[in-house]
PDB file of N, CA and C in Angstrom:
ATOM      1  N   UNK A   1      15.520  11.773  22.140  1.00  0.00           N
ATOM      2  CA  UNK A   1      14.819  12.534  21.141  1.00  0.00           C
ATOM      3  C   UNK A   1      15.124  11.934  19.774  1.00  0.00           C
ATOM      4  N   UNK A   2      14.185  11.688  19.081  1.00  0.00           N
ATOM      5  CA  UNK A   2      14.349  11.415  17.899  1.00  0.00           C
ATOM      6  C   UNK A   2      14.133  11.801  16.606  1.00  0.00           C
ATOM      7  N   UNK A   3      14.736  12.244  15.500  1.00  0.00           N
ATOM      8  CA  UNK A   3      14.871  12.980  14.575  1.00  0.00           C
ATOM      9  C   UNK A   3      14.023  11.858  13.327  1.00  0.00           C
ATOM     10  N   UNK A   4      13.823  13.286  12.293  1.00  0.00           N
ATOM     11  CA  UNK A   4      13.013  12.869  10.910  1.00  0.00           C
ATOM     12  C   UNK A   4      13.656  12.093  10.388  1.00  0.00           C
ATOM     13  N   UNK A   5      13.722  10.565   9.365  1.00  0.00           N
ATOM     14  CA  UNK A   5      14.219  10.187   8.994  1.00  0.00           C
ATOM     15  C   UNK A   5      13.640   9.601   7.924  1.00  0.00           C
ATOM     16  N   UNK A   6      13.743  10.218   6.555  1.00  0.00           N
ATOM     17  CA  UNK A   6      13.438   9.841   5.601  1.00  0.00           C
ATOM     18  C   UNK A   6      13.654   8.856   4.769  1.00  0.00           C
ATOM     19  N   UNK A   7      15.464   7.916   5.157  1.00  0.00           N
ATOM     20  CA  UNK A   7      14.956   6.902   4.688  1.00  0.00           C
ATOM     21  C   UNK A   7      13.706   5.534   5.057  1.00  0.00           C
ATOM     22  N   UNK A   8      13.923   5.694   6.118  1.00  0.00           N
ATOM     23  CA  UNK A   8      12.095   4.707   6.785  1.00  0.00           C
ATOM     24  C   UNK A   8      11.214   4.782   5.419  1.00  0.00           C
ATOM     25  N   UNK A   9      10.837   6.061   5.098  1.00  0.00           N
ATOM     26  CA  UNK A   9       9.804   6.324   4.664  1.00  0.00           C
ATOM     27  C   UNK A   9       9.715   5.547   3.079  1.00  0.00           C
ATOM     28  N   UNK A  10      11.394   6.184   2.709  1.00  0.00           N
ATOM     29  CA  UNK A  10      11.853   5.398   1.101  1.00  0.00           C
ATOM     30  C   UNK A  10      11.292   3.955   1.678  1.00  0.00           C
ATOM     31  N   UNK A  11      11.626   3.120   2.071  1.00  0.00           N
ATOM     32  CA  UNK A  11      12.048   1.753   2.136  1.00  0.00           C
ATOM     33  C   UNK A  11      10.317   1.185   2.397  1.00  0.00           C
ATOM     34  N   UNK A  12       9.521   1.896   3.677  1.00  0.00           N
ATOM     35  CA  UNK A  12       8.787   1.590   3.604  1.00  0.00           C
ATOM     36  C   UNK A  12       7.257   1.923   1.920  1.00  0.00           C
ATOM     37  N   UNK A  13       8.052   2.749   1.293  1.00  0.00           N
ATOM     38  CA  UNK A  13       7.599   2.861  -0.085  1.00  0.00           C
ATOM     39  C   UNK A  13       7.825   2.170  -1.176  1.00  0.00           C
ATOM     40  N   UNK A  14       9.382   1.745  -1.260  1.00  0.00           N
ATOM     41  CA  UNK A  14       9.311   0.424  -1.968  1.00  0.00           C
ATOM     42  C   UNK A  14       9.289  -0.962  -1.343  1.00  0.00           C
ATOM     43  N   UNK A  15       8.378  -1.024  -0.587  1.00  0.00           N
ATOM     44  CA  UNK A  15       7.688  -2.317   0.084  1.00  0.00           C
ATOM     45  C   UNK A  15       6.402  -2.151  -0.585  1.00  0.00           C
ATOM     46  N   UNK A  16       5.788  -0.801  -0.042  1.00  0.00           N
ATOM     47  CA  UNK A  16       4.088  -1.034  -0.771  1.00  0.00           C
ATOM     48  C   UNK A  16       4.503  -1.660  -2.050  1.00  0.00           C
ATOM     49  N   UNK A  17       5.746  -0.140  -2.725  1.00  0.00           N
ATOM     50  CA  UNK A  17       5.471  -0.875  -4.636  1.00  0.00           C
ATOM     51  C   UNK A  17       5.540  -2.067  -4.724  1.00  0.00           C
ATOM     52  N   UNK A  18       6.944  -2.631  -4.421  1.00  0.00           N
ATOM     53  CA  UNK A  18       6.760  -4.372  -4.745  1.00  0.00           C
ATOM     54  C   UNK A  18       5.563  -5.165  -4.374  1.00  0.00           C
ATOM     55  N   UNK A  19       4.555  -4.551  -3.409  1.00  0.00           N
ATOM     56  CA  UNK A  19       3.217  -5.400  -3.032  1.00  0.00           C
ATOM     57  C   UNK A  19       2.576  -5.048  -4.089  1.00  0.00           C
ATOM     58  N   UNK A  20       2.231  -4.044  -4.585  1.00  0.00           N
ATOM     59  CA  UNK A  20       1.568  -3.575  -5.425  1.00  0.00           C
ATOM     60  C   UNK A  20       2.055  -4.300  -6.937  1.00  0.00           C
ATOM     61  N   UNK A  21       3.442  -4.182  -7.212  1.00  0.00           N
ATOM     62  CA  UNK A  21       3.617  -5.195  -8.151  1.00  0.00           C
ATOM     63  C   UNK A  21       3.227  -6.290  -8.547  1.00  0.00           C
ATOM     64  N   UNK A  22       3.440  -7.119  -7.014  1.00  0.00           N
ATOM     65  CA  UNK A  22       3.045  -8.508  -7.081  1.00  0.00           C
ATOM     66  C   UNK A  22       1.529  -8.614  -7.698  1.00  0.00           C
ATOM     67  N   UNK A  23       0.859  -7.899  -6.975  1.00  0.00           N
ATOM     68  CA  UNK A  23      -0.502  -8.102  -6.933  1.00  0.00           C
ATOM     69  C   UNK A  23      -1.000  -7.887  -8.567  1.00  0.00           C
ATOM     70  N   UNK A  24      -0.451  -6.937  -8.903  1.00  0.00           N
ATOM     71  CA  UNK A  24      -0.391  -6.953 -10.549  1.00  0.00           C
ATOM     72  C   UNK A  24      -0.068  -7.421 -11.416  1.00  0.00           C
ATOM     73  N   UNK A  25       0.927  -8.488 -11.524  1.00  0.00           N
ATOM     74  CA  UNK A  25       1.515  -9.430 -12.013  1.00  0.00           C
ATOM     75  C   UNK A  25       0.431 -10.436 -11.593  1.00  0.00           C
ATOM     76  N   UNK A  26      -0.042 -10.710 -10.683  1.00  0.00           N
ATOM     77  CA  UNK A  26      -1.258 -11.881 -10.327  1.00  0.00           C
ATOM     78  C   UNK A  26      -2.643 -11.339 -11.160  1.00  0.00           C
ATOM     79  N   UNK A  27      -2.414 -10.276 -11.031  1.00  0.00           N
ATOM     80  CA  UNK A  27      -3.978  -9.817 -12.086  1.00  0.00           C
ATOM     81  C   UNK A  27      -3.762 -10.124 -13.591  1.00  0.00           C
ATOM     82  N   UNK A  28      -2.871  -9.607 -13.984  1.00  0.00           N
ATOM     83  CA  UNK A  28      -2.635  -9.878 -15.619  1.00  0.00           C
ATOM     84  C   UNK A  28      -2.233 -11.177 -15.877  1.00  0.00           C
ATOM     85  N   UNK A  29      -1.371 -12.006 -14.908  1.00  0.00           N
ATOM     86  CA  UNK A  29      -1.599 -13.729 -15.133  1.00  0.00           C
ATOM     87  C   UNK A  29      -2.932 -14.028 -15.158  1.00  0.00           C
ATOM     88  N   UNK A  30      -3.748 -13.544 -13.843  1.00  0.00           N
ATOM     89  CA  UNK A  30      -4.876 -14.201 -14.368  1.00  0.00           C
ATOM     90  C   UNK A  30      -5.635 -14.091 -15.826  1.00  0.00           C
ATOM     91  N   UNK A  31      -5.395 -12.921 -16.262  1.00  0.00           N
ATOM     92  CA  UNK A  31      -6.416 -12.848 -17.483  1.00  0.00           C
ATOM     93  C   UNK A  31      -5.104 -13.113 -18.876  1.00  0.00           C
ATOM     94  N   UNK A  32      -3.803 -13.333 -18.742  1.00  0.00           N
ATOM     95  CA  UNK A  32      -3.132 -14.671 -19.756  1.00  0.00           C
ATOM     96  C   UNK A  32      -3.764 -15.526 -19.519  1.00  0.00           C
ATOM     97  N   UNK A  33      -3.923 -15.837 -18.395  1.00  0.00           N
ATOM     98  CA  UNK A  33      -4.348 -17.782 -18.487  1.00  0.00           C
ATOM     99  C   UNK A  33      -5.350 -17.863 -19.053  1.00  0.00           C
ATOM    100  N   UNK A  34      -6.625 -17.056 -18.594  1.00  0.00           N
ATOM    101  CA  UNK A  34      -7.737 -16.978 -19.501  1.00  0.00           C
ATOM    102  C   UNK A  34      -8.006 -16.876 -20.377  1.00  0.00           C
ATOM    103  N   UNK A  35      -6.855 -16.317 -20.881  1.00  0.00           N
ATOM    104  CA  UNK A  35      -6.655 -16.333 -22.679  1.00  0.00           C
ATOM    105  C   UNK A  35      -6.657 -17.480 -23.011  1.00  0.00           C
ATOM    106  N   UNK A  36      -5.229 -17.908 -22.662  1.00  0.00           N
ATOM    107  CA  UNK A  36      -4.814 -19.651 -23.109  1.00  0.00           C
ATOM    108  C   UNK A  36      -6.211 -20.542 -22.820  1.00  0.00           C
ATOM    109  N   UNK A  37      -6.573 -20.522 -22.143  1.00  0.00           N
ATOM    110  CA  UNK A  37      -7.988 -20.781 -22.174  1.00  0.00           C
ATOM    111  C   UNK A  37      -9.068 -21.076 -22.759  1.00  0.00           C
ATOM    112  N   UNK A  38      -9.256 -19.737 -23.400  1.00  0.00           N
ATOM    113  CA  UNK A  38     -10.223 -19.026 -24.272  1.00  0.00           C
ATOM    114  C   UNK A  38      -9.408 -19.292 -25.845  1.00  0.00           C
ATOM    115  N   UNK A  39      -8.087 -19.356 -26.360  1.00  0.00           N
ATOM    116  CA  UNK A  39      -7.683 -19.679 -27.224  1.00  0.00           C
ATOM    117  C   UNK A  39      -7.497 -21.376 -27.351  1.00  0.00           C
ATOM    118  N   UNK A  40      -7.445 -21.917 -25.996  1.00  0.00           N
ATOM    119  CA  UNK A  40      -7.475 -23.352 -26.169  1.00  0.00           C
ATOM    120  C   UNK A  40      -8.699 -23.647 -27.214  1.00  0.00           C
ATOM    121  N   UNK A  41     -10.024 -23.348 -26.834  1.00  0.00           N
ATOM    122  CA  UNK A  41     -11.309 -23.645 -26.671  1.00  0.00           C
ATOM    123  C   UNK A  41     -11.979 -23.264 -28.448  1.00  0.00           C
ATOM    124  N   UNK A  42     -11.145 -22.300 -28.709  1.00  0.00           N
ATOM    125  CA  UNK A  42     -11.549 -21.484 -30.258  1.00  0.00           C
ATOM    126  C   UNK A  42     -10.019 -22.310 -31.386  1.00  0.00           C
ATOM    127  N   UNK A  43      -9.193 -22.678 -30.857  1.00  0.00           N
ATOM    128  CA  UNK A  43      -8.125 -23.408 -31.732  1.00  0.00           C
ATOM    129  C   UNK A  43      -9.005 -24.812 -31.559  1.00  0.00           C
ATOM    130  N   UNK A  44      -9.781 -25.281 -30.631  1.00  0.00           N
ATOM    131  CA  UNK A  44     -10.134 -26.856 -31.338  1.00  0.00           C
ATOM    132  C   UNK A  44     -11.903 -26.813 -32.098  1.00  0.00           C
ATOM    133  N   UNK A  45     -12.561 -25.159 -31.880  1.00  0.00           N
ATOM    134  CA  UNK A  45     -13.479 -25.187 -32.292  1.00  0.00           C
ATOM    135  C   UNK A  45     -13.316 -24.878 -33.640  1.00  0.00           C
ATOM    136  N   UNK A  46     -12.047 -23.535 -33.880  1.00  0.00           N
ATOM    137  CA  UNK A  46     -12.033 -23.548 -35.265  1.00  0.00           C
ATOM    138  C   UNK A  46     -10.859 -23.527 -36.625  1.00  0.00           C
ATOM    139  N   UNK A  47      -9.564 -24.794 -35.542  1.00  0.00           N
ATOM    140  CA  UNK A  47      -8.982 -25.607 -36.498  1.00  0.00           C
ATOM    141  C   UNK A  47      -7.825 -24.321 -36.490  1.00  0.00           C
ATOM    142  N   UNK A  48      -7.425 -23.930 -35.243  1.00  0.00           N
ATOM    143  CA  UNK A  48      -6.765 -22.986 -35.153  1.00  0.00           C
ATOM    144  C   UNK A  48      -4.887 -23.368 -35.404  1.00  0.00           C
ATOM    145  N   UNK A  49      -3.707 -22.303 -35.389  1.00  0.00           N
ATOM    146  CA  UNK A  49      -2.517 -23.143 -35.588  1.00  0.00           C
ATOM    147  C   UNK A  49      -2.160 -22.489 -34.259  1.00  0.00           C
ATOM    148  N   UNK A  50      -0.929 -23.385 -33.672  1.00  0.00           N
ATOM    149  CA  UNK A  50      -0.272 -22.533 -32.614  1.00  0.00           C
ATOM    150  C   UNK A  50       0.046 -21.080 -32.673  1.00  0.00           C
ATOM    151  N   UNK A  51      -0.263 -20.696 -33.655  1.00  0.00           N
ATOM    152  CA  UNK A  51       0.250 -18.912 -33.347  1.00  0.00           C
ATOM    153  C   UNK A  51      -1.074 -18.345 -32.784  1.00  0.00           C
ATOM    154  N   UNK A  52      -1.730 -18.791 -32.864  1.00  0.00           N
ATOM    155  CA  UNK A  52      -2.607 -17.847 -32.240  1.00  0.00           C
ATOM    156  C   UNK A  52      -2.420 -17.605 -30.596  1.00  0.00           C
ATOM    157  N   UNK A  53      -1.663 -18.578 -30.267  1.00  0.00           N
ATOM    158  CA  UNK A  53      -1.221 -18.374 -28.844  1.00  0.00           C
ATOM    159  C   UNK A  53       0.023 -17.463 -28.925  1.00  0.00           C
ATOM    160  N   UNK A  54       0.370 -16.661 -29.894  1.00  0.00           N
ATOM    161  CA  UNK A  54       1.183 -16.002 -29.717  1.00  0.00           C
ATOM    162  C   UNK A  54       1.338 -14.559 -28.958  1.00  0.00           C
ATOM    163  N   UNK A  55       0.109 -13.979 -29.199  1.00  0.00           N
ATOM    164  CA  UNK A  55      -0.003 -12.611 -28.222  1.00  0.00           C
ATOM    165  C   UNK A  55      -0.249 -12.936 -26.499  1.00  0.00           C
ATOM    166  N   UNK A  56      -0.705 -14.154 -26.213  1.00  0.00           N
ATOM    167  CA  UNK A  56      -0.383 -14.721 -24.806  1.00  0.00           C
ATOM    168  C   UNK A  56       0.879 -15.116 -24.062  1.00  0.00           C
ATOM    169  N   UNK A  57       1.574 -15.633 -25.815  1.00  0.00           N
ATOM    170  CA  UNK A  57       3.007 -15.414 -24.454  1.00  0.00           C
ATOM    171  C   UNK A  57       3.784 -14.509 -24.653  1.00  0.00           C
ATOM    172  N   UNK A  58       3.402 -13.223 -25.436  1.00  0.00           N
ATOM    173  CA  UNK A  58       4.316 -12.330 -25.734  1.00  0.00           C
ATOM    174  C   UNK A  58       4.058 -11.399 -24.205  1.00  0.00           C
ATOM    175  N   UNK A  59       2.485 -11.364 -23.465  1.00  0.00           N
ATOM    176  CA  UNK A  59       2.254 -11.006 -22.769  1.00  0.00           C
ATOM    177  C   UNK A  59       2.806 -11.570 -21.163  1.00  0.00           C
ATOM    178  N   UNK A  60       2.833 -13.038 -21.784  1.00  0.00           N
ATOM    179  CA  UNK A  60       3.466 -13.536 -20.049  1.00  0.00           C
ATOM    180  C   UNK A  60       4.553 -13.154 -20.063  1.00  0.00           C
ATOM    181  N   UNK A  61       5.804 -12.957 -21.331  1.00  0.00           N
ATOM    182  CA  UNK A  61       7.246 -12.853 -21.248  1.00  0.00           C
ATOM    183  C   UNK A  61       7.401 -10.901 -21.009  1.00  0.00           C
ATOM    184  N   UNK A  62       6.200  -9.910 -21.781  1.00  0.00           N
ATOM    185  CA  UNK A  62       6.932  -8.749 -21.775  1.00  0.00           C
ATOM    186  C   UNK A  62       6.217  -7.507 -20.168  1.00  0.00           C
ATOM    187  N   UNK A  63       5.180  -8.755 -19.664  1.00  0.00           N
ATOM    188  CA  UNK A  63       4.908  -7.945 -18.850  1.00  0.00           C
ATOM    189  C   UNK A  63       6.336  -8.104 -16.980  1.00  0.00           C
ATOM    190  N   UNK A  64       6.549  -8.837 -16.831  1.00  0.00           N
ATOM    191  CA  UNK A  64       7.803  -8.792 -16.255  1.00  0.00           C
ATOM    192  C   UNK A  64       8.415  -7.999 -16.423  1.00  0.00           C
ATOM    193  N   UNK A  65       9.156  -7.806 -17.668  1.00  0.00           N
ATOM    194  CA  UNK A  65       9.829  -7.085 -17.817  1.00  0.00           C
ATOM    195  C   UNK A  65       9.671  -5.512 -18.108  1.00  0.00           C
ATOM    196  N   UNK A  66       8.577  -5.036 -17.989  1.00  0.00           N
ATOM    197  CA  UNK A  66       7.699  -3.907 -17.486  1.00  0.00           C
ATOM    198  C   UNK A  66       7.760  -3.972 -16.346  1.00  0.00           C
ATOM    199  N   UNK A  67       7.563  -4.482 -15.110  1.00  0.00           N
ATOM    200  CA  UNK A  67       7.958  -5.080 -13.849  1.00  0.00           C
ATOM    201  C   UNK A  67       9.095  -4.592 -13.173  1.00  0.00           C
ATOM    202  N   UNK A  68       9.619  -4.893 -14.486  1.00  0.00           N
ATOM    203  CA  UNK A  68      11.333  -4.764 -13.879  1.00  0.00           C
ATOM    204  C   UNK A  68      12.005  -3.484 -14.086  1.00  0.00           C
ATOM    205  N   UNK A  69      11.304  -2.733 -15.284  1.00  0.00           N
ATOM    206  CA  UNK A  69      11.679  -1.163 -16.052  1.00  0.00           C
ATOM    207  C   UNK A  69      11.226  -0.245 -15.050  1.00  0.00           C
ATOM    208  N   UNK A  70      10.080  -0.814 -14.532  1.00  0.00           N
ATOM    209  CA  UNK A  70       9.205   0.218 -13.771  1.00  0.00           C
ATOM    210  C   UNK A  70      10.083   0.070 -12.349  1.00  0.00           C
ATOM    211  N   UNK A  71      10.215  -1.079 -11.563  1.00  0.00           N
ATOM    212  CA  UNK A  71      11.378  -1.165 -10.427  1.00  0.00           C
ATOM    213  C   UNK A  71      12.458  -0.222 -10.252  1.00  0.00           C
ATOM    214  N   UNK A  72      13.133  -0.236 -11.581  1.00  0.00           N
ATOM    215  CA  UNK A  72      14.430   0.471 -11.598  1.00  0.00           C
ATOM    216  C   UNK A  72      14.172   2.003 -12.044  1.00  0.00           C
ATOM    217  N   UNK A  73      12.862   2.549 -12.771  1.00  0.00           N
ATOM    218  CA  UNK A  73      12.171   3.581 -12.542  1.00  0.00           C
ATOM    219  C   UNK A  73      12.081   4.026 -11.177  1.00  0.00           C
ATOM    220  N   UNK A  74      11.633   3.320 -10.131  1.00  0.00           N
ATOM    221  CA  UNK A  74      11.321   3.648  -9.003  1.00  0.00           C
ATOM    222  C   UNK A  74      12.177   4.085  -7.657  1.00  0.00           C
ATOM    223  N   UNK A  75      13.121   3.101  -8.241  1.00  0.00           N
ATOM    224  CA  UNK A  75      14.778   3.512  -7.216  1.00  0.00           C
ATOM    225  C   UNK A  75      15.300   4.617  -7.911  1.00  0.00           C
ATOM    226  N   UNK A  76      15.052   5.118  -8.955  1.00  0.00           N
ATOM    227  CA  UNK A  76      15.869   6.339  -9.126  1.00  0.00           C
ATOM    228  C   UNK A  76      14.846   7.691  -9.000  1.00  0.00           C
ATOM    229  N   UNK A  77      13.830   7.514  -8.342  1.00  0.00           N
ATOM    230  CA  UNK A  77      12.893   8.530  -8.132  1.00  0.00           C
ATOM    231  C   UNK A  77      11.773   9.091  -8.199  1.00  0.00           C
ATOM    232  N   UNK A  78      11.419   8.207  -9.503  1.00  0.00           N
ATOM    233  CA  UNK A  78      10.536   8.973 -10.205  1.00  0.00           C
ATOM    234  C   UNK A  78       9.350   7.559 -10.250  1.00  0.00           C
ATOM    235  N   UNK A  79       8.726   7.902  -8.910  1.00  0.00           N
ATOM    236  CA  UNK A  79       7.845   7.348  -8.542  1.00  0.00           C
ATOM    237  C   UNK A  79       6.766   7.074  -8.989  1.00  0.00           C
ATOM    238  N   UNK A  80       6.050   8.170  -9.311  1.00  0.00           N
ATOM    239  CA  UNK A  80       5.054   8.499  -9.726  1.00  0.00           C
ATOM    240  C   UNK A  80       4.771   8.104 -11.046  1.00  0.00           C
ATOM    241  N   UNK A  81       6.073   8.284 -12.269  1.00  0.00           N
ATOM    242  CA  UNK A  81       5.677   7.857 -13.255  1.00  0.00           C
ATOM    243  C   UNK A  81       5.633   6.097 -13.454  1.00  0.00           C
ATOM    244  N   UNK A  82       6.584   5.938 -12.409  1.00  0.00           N
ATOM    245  CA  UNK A  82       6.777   4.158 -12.559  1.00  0.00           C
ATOM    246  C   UNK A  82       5.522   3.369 -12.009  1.00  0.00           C
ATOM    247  N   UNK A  83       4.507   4.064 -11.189  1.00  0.00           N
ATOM    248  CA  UNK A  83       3.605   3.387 -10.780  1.00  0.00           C
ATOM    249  C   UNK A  83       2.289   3.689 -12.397  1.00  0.00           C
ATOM    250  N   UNK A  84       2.474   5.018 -12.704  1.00  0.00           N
ATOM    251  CA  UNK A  84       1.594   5.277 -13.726  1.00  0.00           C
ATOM    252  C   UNK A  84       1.546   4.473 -15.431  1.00  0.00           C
ATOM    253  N   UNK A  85       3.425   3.967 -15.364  1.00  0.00           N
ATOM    254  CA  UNK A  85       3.834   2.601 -16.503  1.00  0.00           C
ATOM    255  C   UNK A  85       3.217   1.301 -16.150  1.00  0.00           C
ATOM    256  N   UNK A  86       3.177   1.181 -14.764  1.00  0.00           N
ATOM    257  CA  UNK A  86       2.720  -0.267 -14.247  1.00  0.00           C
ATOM    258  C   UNK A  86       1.374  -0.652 -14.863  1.00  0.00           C
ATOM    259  N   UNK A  87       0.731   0.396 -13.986  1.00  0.00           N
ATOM    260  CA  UNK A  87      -0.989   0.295 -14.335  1.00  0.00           C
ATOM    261  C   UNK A  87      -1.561   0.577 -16.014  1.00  0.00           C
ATOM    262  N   UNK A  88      -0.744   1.355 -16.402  1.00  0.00           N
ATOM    263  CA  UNK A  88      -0.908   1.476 -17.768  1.00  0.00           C
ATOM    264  C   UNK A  88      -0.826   0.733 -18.767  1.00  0.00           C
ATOM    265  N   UNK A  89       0.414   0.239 -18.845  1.00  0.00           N
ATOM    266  CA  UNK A  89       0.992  -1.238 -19.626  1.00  0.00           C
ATOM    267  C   UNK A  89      -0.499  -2.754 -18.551  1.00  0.00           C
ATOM    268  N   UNK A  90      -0.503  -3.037 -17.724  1.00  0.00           N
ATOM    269  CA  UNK A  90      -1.335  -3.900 -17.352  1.00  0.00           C
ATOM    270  C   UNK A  90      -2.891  -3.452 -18.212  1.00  0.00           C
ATOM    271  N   UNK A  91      -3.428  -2.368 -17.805  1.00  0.00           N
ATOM    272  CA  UNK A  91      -4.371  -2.104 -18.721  1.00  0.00           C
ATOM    273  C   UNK A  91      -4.613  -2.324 -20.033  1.00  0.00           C
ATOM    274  N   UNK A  92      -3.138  -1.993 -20.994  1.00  0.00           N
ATOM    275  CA  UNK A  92      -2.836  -2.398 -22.220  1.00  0.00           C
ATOM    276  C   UNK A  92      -2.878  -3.411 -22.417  1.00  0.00           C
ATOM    277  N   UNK A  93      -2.261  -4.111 -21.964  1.00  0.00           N
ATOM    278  CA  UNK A  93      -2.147  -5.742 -22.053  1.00  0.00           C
ATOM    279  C   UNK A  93      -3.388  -6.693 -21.799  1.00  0.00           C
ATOM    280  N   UNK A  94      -4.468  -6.151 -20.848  1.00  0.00           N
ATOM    281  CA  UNK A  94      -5.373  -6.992 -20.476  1.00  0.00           C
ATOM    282  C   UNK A  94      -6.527  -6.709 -21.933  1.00  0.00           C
ATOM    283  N   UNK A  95      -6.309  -5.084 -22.335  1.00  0.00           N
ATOM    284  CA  UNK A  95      -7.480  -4.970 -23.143  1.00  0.00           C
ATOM    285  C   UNK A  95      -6.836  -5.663 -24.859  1.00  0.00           C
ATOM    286  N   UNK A  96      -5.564  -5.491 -25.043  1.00  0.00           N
ATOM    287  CA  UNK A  96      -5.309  -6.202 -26.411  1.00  0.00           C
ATOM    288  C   UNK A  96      -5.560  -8.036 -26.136  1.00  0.00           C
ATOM    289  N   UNK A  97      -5.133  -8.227 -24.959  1.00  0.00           N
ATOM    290  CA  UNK A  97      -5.784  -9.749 -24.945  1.00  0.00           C
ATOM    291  C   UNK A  97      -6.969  -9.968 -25.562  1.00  0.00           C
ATOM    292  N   UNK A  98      -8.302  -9.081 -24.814  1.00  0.00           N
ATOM    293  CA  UNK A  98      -9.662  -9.199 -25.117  1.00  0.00           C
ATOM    294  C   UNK A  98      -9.842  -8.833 -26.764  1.00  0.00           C
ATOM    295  N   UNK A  99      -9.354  -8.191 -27.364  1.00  0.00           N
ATOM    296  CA  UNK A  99      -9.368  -7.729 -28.481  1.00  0.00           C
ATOM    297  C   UNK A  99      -8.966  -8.934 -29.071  1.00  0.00           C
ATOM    298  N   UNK A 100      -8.073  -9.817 -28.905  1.00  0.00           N
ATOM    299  CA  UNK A 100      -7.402 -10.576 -29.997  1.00  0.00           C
ATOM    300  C   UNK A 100      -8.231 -12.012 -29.182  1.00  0.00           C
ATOM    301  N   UNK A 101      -8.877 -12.468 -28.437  1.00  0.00           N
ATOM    302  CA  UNK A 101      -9.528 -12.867 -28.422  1.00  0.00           C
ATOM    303  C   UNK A 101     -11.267 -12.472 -29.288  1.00  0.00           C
ATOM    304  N   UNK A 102     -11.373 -11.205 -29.144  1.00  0.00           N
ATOM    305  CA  UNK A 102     -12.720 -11.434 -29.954  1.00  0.00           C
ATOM    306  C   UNK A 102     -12.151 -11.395 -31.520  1.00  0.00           C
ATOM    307  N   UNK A 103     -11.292 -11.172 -31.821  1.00  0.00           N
ATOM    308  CA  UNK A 103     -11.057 -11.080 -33.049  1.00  0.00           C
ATOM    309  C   UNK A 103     -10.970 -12.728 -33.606  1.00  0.00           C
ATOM    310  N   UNK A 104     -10.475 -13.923 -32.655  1.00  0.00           N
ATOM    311  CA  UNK A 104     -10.277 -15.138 -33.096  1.00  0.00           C
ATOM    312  C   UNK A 104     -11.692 -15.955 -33.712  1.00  0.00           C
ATOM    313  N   UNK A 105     -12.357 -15.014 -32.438  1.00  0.00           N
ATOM    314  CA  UNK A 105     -13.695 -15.818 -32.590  1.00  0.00           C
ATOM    315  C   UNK A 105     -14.489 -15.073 -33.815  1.00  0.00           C
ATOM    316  N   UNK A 106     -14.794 -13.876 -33.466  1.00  0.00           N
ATOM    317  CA  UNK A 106     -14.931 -13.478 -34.840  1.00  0.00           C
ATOM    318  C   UNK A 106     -16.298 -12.514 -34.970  1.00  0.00           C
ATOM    319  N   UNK A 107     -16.669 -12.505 -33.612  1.00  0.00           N
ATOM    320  CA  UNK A 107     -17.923 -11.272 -32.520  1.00  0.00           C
ATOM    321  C   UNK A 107     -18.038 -10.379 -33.479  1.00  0.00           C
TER     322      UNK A 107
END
């Protein structure tokens, strides 16, 4: 006979999250790179200086570490809000990209 065992359930929950992480960290790289990209393309069209690549890598360096806040959010319980920082901050981050991209160009 075998009894309820709730840690299974923990463990198999922070498996989804870390999938779910990953996969989010691959979404918001993709749309950094597209930046760098998109800022490559507007720094040689309009005589741009390296800072303008600056909100791209503030984004490759601080979304990790959102990554990592939200992780240690998650082992201590509070699940729900650490998945709701994840998606939130990624959202943030993807839409100030677009913003500071149209702002370079000048839309």
């Amino acid at each position: 006979m075998s009894y309820y065992n709730d840690e299974q359930n923990k463990k198999a929950g922070q498996v989804f999250f870390y999938i779910v992480q990953m996969f989010m960290l691959l979404i918001v790289y993709g749309f950094v790179y597209t930046s760098f990209v998109a800022v490559k393309l507007a720094a040689a069209k309009y005589n741009l200086t390296f800072m303008a690549y600056l909100p791209e890598v503030l984004a490759l360096v601080a979304y990790p570490v959102v990554l990592y806040k939200t992780r240690k959010m998650f082992q201590q319980g509070k699940m729900l809000r650490a998945v709701g920082w994840m998606l939130g901050w990624a959202s943030l981050i993807i839409v100030l990209l677009y913003t500071h991209l149209s702002q370079l160009i000048g839309v």
